[in-house]
N, C-alpha and C. Protein backbone atom coordinates (compact mmCIF):
# COMPACT_ATOMS: atom_id res chain seq x y z
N UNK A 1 0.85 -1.18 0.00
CA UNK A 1 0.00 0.00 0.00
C UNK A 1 0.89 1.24 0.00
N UNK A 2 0.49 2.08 -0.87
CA UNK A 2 1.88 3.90 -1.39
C UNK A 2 2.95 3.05 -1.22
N UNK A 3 3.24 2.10 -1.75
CA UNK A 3 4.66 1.56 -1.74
C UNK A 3 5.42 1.85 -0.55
N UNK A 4 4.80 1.22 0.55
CA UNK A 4 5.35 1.27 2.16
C UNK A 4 5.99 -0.36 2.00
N UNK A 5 6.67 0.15 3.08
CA UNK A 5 7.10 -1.07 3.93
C UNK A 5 6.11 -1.91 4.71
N UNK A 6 5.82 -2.82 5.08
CA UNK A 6 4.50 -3.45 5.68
C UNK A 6 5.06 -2.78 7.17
N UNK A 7 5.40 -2.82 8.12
CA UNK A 7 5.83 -2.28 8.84
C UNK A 7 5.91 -0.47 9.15
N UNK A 8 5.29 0.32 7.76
CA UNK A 8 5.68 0.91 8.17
C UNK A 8 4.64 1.87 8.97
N UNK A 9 4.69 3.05 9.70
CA UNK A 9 3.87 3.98 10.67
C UNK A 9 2.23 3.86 10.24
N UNK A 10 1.33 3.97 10.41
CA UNK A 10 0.05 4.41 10.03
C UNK A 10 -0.12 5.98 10.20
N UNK A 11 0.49 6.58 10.59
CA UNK A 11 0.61 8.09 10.86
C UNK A 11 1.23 8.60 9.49
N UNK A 12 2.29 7.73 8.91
CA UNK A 12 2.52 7.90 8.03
C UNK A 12 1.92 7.76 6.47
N UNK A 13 1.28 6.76 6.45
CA UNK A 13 0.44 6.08 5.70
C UNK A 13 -1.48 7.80 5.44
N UNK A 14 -1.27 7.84 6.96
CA UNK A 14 -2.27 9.06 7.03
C UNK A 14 -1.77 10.50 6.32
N UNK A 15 -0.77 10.30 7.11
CA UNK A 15 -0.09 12.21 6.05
C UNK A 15 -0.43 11.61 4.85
N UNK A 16 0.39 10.93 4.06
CA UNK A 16 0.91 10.42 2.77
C UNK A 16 -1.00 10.95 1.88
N UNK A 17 -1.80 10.46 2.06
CA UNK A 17 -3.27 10.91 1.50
C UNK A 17 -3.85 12.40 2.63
N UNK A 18 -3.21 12.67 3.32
CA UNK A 18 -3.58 13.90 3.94
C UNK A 18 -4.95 13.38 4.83
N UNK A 19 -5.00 12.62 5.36
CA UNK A 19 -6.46 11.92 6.44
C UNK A 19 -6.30 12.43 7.93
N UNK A 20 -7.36 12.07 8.69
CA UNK A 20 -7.13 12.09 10.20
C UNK A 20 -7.24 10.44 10.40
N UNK A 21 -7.13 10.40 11.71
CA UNK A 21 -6.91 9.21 11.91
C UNK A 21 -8.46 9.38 12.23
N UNK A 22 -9.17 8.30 12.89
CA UNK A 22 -10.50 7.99 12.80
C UNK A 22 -11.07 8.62 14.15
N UNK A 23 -10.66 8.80 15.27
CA UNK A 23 -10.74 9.59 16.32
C UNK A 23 -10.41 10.85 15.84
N UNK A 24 -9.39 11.43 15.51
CA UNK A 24 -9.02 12.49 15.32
C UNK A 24 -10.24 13.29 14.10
N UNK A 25 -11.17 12.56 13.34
CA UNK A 25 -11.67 12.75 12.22
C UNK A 25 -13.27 12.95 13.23
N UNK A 26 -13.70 12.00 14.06
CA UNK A 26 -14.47 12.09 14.74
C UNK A 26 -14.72 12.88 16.01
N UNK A 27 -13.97 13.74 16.28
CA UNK A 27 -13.52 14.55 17.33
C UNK A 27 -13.26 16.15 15.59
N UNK A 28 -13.17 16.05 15.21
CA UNK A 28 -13.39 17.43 14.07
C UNK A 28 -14.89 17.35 13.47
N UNK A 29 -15.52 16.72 13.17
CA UNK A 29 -16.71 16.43 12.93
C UNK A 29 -17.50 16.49 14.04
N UNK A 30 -17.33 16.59 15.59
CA UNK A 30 -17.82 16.44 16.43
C UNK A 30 -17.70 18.44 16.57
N UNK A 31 -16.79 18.76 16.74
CA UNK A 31 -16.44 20.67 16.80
C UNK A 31 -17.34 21.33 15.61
N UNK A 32 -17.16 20.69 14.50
CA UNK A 32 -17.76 21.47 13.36
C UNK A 32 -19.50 21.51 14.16
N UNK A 33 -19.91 20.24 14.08
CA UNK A 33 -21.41 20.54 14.60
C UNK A 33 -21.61 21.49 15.92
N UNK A 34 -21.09 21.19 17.09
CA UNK A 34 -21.12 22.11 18.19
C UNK A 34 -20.86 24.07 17.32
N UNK A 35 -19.94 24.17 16.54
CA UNK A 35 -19.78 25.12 16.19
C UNK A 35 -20.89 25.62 15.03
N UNK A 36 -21.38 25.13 14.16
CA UNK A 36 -22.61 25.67 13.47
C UNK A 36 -23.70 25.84 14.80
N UNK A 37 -24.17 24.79 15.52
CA UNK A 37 -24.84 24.95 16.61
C UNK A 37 -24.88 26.12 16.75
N UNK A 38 -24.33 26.85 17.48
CA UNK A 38 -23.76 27.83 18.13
C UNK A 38 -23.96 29.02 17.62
N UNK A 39 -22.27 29.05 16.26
CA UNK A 39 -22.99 30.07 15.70
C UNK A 39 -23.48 30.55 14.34
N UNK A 40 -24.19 29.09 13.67
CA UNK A 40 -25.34 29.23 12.62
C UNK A 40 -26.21 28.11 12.69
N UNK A 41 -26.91 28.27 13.80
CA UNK A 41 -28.21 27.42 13.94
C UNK A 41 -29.42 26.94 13.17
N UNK A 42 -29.19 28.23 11.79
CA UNK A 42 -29.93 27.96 10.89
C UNK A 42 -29.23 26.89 9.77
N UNK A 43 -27.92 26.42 10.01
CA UNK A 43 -27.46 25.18 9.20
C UNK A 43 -27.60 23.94 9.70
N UNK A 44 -28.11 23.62 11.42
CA UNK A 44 -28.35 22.32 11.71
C UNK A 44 -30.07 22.12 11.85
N UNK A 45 -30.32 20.60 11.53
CA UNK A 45 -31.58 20.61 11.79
C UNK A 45 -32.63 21.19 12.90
N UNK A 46 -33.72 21.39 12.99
CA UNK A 46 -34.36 22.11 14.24
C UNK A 46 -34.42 20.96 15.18
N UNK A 47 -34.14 19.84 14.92
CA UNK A 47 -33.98 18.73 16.27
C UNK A 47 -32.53 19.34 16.89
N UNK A 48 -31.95 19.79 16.36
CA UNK A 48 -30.48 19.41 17.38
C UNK A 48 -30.67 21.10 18.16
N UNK A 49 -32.02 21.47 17.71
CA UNK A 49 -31.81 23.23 18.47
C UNK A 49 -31.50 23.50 19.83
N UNK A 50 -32.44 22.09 20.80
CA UNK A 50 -32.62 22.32 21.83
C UNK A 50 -30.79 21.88 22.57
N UNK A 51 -29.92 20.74 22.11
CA UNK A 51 -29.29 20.05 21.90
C UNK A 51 -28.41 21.14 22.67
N UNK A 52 -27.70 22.62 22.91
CA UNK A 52 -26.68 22.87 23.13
C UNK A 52 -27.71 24.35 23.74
N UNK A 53 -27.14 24.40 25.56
CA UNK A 53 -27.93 25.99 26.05
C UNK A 53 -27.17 26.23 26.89
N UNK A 54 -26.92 27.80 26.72
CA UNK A 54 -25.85 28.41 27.95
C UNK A 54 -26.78 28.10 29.23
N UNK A 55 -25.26 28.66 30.24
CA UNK A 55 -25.61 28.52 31.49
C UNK A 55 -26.55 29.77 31.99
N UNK A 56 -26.66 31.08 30.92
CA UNK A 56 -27.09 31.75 31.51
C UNK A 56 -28.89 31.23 31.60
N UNK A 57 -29.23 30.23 30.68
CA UNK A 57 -30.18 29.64 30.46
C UNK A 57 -30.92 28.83 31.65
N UNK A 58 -30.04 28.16 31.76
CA UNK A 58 -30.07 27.27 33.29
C UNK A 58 -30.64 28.32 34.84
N UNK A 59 -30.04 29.58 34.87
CA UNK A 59 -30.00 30.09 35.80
C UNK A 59 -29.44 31.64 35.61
N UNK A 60 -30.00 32.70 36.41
CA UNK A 60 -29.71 33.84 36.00
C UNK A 60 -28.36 35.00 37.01
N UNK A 61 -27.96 33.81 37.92
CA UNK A 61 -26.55 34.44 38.34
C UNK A 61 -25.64 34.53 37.39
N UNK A 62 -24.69 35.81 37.59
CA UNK A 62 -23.79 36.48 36.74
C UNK A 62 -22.73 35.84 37.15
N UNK A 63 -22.06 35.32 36.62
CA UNK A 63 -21.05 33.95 36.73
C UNK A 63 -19.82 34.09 35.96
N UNK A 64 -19.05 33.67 35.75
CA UNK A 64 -18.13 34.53 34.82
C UNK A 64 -18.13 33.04 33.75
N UNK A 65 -18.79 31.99 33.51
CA UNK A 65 -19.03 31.06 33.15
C UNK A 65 -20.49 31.18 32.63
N UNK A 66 -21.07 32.54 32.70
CA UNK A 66 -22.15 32.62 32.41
C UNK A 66 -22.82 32.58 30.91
N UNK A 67 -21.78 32.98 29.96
CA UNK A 67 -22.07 32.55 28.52
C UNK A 67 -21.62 31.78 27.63
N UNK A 68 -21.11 30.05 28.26
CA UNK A 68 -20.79 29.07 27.98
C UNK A 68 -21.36 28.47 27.92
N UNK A 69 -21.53 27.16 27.23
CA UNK A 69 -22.13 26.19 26.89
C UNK A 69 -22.51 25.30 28.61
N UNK A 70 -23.63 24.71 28.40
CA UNK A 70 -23.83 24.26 29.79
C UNK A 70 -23.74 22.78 29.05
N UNK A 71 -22.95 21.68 29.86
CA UNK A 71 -22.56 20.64 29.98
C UNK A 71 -23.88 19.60 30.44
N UNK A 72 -24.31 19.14 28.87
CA UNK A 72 -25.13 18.22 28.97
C UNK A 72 -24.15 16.94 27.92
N UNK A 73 -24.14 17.24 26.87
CA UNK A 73 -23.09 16.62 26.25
C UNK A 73 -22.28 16.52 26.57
N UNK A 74 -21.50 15.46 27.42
CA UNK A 74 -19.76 15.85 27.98
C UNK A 74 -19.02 15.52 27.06
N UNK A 75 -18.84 14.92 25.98
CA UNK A 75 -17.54 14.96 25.46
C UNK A 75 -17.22 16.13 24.17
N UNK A 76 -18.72 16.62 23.62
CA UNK A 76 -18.82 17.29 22.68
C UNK A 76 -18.32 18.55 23.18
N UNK A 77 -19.12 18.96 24.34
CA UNK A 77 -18.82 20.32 25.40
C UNK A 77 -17.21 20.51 25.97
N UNK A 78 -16.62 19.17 26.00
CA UNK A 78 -15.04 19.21 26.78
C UNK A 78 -13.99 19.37 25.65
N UNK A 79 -14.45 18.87 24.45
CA UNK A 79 -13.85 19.36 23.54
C UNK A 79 -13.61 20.70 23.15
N UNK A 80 -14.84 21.14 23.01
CA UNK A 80 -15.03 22.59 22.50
C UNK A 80 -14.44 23.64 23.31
N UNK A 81 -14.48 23.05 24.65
CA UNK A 81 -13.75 24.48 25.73
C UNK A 81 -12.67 24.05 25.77
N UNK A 82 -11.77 22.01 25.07
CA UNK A 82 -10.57 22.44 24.85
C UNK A 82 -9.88 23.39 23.75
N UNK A 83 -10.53 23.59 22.81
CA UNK A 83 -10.60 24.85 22.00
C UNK A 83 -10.71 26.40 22.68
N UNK A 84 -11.53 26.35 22.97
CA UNK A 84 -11.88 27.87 23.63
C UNK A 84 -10.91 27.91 24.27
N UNK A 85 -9.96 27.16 25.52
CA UNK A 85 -9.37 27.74 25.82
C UNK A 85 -7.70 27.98 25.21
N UNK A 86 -7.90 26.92 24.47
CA UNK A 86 -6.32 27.02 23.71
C UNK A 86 -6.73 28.47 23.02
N UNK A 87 -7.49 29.15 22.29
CA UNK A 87 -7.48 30.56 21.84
C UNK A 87 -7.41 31.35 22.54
N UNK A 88 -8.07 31.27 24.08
CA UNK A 88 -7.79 32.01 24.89
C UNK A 88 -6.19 32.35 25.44
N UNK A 89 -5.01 31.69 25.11
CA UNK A 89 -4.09 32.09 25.56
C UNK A 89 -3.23 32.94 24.87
């Protein structure tokens, strides 16, 4: 297979066609939706509307966490604020 070595990397084999690996592909596909969510709601279906609500939603204390996503989804949500905060620095 691309004229590899049988032995050789699958990381390599991935650059070589430019792919993610299958987690890595499912974890970007997982951000893209949270992120239309968010902020173009008019590109996901009206089922997934209810699907993602700030905290200010939940409750009306001023929080400094107050216009974040409230954690019903945990892995979709832990992703996304690992994003948010890598920009944040």
């Amino acid at each position: 297979m691309q004229n590899q070595l049988k032995r050789s990397h699958v990381f390599d084999l991935y650059n070589n066609y430019n792919l993610l690996p299958l987690v890595s592909l499912h974890n970007h596909q997982l951000l893209i939706f949270v992120f239309k969510r968010v902020y173009y709601s008019q590109l996901v279906p009206s089922a997934f509307h209810d699907y993602f609500i700030f905290n200010r939603q939940i409750h009306t204390y001023n929080t400094r966490m107050h216009n974040d996503l409230h954690i019903f989804a945990y892995i979709s949500t832990t992703k996304w604020y690992e994003i948010q905060d890598y920009r944040k620095q």
